[in-house]
Protein backbone atom coordinates (compact mmCIF):
# COMPACT_ATOMS: atom_id res chain seq x y z
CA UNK A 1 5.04 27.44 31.88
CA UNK A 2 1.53 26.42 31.08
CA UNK A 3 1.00 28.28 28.22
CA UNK A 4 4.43 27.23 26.85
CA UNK A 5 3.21 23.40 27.27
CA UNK A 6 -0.03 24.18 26.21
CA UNK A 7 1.53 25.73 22.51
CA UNK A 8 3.93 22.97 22.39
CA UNK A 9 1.30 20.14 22.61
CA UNK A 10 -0.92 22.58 20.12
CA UNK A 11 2.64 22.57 17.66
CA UNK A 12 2.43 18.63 18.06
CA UNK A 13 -0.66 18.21 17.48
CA UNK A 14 -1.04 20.16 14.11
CA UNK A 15 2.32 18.33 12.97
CA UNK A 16 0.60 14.76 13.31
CA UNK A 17 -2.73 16.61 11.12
CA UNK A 18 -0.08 17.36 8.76
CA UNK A 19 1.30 14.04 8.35
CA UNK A 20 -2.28 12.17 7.31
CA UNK A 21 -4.20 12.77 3.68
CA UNK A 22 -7.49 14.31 3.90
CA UNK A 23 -10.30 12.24 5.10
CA UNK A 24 -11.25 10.95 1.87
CA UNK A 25 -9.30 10.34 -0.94
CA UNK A 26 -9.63 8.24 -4.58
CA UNK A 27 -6.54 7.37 -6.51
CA UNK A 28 -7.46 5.68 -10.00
CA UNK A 29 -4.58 4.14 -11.34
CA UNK A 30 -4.07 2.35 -15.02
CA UNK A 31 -2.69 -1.40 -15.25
CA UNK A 32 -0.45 -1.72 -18.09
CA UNK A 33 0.65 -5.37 -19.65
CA UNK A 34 4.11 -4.73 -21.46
CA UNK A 35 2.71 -1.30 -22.35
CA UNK A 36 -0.84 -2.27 -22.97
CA UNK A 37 -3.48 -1.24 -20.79
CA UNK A 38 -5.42 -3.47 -19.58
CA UNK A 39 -7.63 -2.50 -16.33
CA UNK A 40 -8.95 0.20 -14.52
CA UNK A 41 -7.82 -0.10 -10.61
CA UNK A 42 -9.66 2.83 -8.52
CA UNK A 43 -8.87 2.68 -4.67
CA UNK A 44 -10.74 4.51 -1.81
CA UNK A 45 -9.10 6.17 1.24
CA UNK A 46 -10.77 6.87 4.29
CA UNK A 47 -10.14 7.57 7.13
CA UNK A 48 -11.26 9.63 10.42
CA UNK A 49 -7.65 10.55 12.57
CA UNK A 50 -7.70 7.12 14.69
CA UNK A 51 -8.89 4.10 12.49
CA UNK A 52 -9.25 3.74 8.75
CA UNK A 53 -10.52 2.23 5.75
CA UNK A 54 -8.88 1.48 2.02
CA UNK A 55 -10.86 -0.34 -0.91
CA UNK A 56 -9.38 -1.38 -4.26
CA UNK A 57 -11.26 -2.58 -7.48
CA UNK A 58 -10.18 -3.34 -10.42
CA UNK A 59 -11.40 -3.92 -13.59
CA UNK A 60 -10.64 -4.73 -17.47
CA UNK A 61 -10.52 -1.41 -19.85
CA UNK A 62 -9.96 -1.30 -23.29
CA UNK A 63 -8.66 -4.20 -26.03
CA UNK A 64 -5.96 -4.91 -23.44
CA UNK A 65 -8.70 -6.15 -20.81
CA UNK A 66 -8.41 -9.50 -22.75
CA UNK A 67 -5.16 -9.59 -20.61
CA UNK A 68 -6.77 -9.04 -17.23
CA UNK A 69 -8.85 -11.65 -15.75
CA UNK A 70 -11.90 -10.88 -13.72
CA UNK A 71 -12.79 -8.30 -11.02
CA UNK A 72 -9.94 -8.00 -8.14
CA UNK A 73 -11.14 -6.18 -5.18
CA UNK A 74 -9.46 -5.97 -2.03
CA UNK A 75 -10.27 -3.98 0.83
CA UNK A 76 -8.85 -3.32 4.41
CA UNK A 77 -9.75 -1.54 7.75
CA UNK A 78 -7.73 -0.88 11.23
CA UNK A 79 -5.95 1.66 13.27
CA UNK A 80 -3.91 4.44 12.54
CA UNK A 81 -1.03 4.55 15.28
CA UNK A 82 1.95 6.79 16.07
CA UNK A 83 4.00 4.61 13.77
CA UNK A 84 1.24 4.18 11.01
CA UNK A 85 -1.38 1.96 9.81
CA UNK A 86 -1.98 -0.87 12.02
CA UNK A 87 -4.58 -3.17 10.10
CA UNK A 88 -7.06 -5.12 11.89
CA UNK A 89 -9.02 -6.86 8.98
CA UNK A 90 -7.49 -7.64 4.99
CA UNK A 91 -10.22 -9.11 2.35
CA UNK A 92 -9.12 -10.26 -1.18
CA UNK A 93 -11.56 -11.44 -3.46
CA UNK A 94 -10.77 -12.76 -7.35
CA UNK A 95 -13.70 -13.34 -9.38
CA UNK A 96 -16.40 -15.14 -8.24
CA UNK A 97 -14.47 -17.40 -5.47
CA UNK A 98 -14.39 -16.86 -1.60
CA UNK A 99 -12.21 -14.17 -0.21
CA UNK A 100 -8.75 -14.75 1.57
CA UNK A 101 -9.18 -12.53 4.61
CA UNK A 102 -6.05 -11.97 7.27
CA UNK A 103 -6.96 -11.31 10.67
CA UNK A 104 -4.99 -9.65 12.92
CA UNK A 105 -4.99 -9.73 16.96
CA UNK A 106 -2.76 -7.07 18.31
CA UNK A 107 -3.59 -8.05 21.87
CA UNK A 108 -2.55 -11.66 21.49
CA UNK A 109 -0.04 -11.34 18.82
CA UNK A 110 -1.89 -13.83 16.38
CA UNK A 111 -2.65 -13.26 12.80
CA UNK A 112 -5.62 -15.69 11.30
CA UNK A 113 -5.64 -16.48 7.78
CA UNK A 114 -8.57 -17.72 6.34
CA UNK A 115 -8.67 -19.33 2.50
CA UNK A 116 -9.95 -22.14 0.17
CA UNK A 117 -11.81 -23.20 3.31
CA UNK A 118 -8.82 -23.30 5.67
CA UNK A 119 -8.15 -21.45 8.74
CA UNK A 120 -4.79 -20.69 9.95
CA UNK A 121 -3.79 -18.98 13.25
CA UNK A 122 0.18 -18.20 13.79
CA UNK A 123 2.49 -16.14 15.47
CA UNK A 124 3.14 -12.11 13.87
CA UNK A 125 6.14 -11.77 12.69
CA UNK A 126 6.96 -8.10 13.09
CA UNK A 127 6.85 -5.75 11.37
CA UNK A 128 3.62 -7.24 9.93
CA UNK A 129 1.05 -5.71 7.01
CA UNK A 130 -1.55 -6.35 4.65
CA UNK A 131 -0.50 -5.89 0.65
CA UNK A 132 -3.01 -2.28 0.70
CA UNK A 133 -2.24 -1.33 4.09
CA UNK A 134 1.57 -1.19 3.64
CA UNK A 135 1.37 0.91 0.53
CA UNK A 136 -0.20 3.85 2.40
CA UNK A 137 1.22 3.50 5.48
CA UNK A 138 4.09 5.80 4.48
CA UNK A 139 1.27 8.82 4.54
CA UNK A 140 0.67 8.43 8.01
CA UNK A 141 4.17 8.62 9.89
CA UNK A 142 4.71 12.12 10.44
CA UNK A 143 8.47 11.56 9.09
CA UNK A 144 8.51 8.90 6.78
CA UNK A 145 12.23 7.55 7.60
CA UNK A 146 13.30 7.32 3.22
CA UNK A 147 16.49 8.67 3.20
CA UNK A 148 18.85 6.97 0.53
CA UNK A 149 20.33 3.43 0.86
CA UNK A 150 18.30 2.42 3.88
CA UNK A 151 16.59 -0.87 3.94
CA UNK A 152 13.29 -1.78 4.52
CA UNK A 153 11.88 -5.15 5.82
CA UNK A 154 8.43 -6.14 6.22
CA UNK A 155 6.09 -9.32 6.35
CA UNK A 156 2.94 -8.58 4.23
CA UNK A 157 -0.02 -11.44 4.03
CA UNK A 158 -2.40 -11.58 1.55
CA UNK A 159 -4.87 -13.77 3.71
CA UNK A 160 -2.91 -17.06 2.39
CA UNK A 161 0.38 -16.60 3.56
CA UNK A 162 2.92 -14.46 4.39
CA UNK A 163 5.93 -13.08 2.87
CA UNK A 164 8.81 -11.43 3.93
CA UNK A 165 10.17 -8.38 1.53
CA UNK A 166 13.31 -6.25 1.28
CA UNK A 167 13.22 -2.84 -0.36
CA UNK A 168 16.01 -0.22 -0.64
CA UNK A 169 15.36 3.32 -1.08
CA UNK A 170 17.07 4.06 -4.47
CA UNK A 171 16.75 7.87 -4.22
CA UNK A 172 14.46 10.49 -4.78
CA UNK A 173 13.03 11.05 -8.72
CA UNK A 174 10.96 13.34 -10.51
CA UNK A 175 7.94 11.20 -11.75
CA UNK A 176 5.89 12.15 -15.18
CA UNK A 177 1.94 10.66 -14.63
CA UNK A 178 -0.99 11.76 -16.16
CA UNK A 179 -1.78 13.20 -13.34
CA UNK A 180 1.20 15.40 -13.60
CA UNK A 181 4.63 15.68 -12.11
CA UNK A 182 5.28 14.29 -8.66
CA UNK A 183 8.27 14.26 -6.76
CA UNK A 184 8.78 10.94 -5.10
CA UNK A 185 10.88 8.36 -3.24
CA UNK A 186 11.54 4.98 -5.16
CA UNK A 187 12.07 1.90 -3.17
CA UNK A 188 13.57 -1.04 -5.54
CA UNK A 189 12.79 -4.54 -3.89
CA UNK A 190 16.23 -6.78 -3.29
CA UNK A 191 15.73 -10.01 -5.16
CA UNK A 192 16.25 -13.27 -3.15
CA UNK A 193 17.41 -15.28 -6.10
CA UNK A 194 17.74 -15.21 -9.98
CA UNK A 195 13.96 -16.26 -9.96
CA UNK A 196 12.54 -13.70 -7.71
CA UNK A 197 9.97 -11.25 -9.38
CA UNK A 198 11.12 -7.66 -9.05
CA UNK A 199 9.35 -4.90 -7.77
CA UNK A 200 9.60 -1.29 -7.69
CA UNK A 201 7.67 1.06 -5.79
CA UNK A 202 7.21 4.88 -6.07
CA UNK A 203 5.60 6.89 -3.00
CA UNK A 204 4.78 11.04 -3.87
CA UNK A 205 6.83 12.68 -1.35
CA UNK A 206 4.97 16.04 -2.24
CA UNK A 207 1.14 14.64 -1.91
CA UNK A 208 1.30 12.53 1.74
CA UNK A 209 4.03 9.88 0.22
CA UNK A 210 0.61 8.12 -1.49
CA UNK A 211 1.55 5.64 -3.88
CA UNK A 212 1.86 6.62 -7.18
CA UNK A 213 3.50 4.08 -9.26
CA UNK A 214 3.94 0.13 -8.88
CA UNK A 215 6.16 -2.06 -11.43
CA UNK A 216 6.16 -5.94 -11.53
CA UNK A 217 8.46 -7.53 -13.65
CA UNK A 218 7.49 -11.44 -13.30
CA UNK A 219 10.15 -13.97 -13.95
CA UNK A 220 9.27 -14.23 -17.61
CA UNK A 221 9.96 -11.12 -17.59
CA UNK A 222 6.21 -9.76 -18.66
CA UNK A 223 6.09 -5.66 -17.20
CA UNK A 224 2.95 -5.47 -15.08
CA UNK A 225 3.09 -0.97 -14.67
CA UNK A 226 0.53 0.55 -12.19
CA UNK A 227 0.43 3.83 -12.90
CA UNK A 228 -1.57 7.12 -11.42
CA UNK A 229 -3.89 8.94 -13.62
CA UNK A 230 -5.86 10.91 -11.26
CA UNK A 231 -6.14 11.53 -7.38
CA UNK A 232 -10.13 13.24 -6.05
CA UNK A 233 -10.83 14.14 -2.67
């Protein structure tokens, strides 16, 4: 009977390995304007089995980087948990000005915002992420729950306030990038109102469920495409 526990707790344990990325990871990603690139955006996974770290920079490329507006870097740390990511610390940083940074207190239940010199402690509202957290979180649950139809709902902060989405997973689809074909799950974002941005999200179900793809349509209607064009360990 021991040696039957002792393989099934050796089974469990190599089935949670399998569910995370390798310890490090870069994804660089191109930032399109209606078709036109405009910046660079390289992000940094690491991470060691029990906490991690994510980093994302981005900067102007080519004649479309008249479009893009100064360095964006955002960067998180936390926990990784049975369920996923659990962040502890979100930083984002435009330009020259003072980061918005999101604290979060799992003990108490608090999350403290801090921006444009204010500082703002309220109650979570569950389930709670950062805007870089919540887009790898998918490639540490062991079985990412994606199936068709079901409906997502999360509150993300971006260290000035909070808002609550709705996706729906549309399906599965067979992605072209220049980093070559992926098969992934696409999550389309349930719009509020006739005004409400849309967003579309597109996780590779065959490389950890990282995410590969990101579409923005604003309500002008302007296509902001974040697309993967490499991934190094």
């Amino acid at each position: 009977m021991s040696r039957l526990l002792a393989f099934a707790a050796a089974c469990a344990f190599s089935v949670a390995c399998a569910a995370q990325p390798p310890h490090k990871l870069s994804l660089t990603y191109d930032v399109s304007y209606n078709g036109i690139v405009a910046a660079e955006l390289t992000e940094v996974l690491k991470h060691d089995g029990k906490t991690f770290s994510l980093s994302s920079e981005g900067r102007g490329k080519g004649i479309g980087a008249l479009l893009y507006h100064g360095a964006a870097k955002r960067s998180c740390r936390g926990e990784i948990t049975s369920a996923g990511l659990r962040p502890l610390e979100y930083r984002d940083q435009r330009g020259d000005k003072a980061p918005a940074v999101a604290r979060f207190d799992w003990a108490k239940n608090t999350l403290t915002q801090e921006h444009d010199g204010k500082n703002e402690t309220t109650a979570m509202v569950l389930p709670l992420q950062d805007r870089l957290s919540f887009l790898y979180n998918y490639a540490f649950q062991s079985t990412p729950d994606l199936r068709p139809g079901k409906e997502i709902k999360v509150t993300l902060t971006d260290g000035k306030g909070l808002t609550r989405f709705r996706y729906k997973v549309a399906g599965t689809e067979l992605l072209k990038t220049p980093a070559g074909e992926l098969e992934t799950v696409h999550l389309v974002k349930q719009r509020e109102n006739k005004d409400d941005k849309g967003t579309e999200l597109w996780f590779a179900s065959d490389r950890d469920y990282l995410p590969v793809r990101i579409l923005v349509v604003e309500k002008d209607g302007v296509r902001i495409d974040q697309m993967l064009t490499r991934i190094e360990n």
